[in-house]
N, C-alpha and C. Protein backbone atom coordinates (compact mmCIF):
# COMPACT_ATOMS: atom_id res chain seq x y z
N UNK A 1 101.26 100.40 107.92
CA UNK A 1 102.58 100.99 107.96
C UNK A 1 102.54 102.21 108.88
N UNK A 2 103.42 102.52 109.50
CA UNK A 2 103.73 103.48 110.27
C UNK A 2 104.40 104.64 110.10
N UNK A 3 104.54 105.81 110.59
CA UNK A 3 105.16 107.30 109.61
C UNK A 3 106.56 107.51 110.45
N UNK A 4 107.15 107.95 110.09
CA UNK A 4 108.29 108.46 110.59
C UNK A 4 108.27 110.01 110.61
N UNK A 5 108.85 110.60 111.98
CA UNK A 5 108.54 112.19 111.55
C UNK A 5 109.29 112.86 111.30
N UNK A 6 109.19 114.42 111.08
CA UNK A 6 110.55 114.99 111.04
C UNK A 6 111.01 114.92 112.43
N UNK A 7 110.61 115.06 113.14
CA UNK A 7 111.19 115.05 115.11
C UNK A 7 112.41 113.78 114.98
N UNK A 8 111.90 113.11 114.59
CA UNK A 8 112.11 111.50 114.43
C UNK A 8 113.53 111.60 113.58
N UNK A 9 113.30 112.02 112.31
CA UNK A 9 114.69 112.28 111.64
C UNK A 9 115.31 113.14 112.16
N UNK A 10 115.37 114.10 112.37
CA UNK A 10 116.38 115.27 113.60
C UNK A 10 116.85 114.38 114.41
N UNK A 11 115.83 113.67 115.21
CA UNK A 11 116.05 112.91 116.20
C UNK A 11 117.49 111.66 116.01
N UNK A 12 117.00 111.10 115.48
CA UNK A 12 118.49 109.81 114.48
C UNK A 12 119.15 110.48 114.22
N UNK A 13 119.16 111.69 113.08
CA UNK A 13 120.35 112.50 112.96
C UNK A 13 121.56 112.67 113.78
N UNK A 14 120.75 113.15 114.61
CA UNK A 14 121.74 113.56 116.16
C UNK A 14 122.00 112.41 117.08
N UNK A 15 121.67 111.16 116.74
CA UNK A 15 122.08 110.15 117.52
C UNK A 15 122.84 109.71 116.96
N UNK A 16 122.87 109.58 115.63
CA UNK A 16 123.92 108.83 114.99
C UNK A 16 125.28 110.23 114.93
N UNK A 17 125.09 111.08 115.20
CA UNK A 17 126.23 112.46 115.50
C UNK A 17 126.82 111.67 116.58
N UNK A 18 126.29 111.83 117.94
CA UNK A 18 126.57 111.85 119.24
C UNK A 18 127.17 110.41 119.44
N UNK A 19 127.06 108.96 118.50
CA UNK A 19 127.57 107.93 118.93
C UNK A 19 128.67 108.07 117.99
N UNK A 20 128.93 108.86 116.96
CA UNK A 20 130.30 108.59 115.61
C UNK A 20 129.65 108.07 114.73
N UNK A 21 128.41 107.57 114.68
CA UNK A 21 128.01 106.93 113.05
C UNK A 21 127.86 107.95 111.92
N UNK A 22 128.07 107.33 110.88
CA UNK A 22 128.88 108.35 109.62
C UNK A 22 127.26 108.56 108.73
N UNK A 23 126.03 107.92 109.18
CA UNK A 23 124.88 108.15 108.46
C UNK A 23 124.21 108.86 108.67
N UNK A 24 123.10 108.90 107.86
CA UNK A 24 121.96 110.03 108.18
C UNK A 24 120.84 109.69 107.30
N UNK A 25 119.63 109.85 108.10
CA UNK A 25 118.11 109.94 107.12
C UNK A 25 118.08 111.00 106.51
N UNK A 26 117.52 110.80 105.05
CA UNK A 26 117.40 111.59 104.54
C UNK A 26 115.62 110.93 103.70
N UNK A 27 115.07 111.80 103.19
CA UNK A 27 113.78 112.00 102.67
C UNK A 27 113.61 111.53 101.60
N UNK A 28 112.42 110.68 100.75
CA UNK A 28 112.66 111.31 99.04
C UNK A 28 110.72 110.96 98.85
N UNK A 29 110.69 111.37 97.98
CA UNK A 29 109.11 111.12 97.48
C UNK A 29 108.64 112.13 96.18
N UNK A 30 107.34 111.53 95.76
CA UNK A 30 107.01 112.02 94.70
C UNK A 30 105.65 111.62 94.68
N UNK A 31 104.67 112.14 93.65
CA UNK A 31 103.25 112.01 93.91
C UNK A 31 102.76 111.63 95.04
N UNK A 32 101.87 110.36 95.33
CA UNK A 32 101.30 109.54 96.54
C UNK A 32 102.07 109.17 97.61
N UNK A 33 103.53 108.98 97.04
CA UNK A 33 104.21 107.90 98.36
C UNK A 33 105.55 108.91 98.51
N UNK A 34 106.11 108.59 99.71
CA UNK A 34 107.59 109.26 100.24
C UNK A 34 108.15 108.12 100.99
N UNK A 35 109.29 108.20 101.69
CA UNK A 35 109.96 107.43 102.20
C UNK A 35 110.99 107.81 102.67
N UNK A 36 111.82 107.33 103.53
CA UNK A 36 113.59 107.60 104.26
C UNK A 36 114.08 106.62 103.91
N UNK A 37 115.33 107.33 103.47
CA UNK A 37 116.64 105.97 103.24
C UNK A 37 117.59 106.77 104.26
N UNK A 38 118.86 106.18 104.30
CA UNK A 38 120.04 106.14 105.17
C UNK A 38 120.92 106.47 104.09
N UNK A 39 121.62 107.80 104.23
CA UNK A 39 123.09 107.66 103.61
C UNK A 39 124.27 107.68 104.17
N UNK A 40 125.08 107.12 103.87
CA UNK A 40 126.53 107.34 104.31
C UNK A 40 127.12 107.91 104.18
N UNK A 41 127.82 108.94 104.60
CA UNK A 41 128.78 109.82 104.85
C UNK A 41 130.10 109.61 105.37
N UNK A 42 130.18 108.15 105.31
CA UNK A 42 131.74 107.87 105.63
C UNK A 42 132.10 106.52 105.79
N UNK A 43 132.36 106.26 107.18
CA UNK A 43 132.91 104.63 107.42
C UNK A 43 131.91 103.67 107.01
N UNK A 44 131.37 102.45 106.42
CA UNK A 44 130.12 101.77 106.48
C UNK A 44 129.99 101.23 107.88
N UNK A 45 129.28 101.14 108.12
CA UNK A 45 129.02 99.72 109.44
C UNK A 45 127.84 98.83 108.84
N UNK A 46 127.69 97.93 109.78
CA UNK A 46 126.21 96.78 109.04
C UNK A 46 125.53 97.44 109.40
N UNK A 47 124.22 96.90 108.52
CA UNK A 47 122.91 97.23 108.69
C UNK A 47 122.28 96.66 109.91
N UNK A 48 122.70 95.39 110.57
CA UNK A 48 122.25 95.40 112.06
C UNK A 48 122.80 96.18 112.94
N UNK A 49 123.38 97.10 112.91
CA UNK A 49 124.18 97.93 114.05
C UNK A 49 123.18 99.26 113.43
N UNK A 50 123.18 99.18 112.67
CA UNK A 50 122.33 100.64 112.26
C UNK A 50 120.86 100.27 112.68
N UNK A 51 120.27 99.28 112.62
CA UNK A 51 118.97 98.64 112.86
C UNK A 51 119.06 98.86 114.07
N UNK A 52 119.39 98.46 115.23
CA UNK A 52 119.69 98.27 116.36
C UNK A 52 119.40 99.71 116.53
N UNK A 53 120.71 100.33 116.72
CA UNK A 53 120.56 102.05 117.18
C UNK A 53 119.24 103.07 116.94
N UNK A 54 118.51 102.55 115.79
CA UNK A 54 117.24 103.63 115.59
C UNK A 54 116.28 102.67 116.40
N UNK A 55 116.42 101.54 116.05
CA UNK A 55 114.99 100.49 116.88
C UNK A 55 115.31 100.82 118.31
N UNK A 56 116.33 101.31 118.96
CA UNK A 56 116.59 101.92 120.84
C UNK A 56 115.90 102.90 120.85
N UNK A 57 116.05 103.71 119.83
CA UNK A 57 115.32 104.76 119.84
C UNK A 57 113.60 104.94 119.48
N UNK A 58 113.23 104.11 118.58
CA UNK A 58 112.19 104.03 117.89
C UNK A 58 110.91 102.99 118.84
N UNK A 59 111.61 102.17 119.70
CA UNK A 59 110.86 101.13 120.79
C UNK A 59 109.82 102.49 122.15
N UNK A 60 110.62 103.10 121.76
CA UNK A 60 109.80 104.57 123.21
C UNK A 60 108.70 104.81 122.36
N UNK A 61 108.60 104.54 120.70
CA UNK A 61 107.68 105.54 120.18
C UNK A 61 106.91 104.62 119.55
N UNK A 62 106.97 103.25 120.24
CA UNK A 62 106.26 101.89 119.42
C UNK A 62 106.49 101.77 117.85
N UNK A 63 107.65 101.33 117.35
CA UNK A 63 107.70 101.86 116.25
C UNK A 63 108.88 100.53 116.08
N UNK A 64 109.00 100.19 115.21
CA UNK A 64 110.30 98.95 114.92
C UNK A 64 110.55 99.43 113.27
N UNK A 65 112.05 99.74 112.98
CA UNK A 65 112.42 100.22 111.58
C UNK A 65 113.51 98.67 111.16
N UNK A 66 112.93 98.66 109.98
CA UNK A 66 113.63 97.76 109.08
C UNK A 66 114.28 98.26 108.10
N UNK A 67 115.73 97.94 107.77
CA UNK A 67 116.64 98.30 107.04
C UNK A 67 116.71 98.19 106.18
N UNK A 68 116.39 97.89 104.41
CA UNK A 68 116.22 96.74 103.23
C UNK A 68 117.96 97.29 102.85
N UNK A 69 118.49 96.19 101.51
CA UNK A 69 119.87 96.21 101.16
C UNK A 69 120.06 97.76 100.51
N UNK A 70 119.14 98.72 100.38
CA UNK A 70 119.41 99.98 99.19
C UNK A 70 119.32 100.70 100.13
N UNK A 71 119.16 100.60 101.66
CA UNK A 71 119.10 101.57 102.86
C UNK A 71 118.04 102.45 103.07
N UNK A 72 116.98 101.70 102.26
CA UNK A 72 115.02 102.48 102.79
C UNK A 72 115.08 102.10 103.68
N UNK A 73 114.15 102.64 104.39
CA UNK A 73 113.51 102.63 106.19
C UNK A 73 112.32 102.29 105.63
N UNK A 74 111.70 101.15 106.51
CA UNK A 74 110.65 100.94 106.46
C UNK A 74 109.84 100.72 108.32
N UNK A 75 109.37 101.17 108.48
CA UNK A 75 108.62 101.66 110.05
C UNK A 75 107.13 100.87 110.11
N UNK A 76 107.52 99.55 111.20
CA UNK A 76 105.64 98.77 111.59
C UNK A 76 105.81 99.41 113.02
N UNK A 77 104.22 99.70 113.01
CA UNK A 77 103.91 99.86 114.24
C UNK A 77 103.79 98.62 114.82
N UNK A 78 104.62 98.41 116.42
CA UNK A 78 104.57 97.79 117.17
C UNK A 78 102.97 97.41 118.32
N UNK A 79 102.05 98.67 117.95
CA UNK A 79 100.86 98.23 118.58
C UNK A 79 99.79 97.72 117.66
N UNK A 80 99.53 96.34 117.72
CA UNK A 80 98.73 95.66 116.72
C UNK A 80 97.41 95.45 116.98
């Protein structure tokens, strides 16, 4: 599995600002494990349009994010 950073979340943050998307990463964790989900803050759109927009971004940093239905991020590294 692959990490996502804070650069990385700032980073989406402000992309999803700058195109009108109503979401945002946000953090959560506890003991051993953490993770990013996506919240909404307004209009929905699909989860392939949201997939799409971070994977444009996330392909510079070898990195491919998957969306699941509860809006976790899940991040494989693309170099195998």
């Amino acid at each position: 599995m692959a990490e996502i950073s804070f650069q990385h979340i700032f980073d989406i943050n402000q992309l999803f600002k700058k195109k009108g998307i109503e979401y945002s990463i946000h953090l959560f964790g506890g003991c051993s494990s953490c993770g990013a989900y996506l919240l909404c803050e307004g209009e929905n759109i699909g989860h392939e349009e949201l997939e799409a927009v971070m994977n444009e971004y996330f392909k510079e940093k070898w990195l491919k994010i998957y969306l699941s239905d509860d809006l976790s991020l899940r991040a494989e590294s693309l170099l195998k």
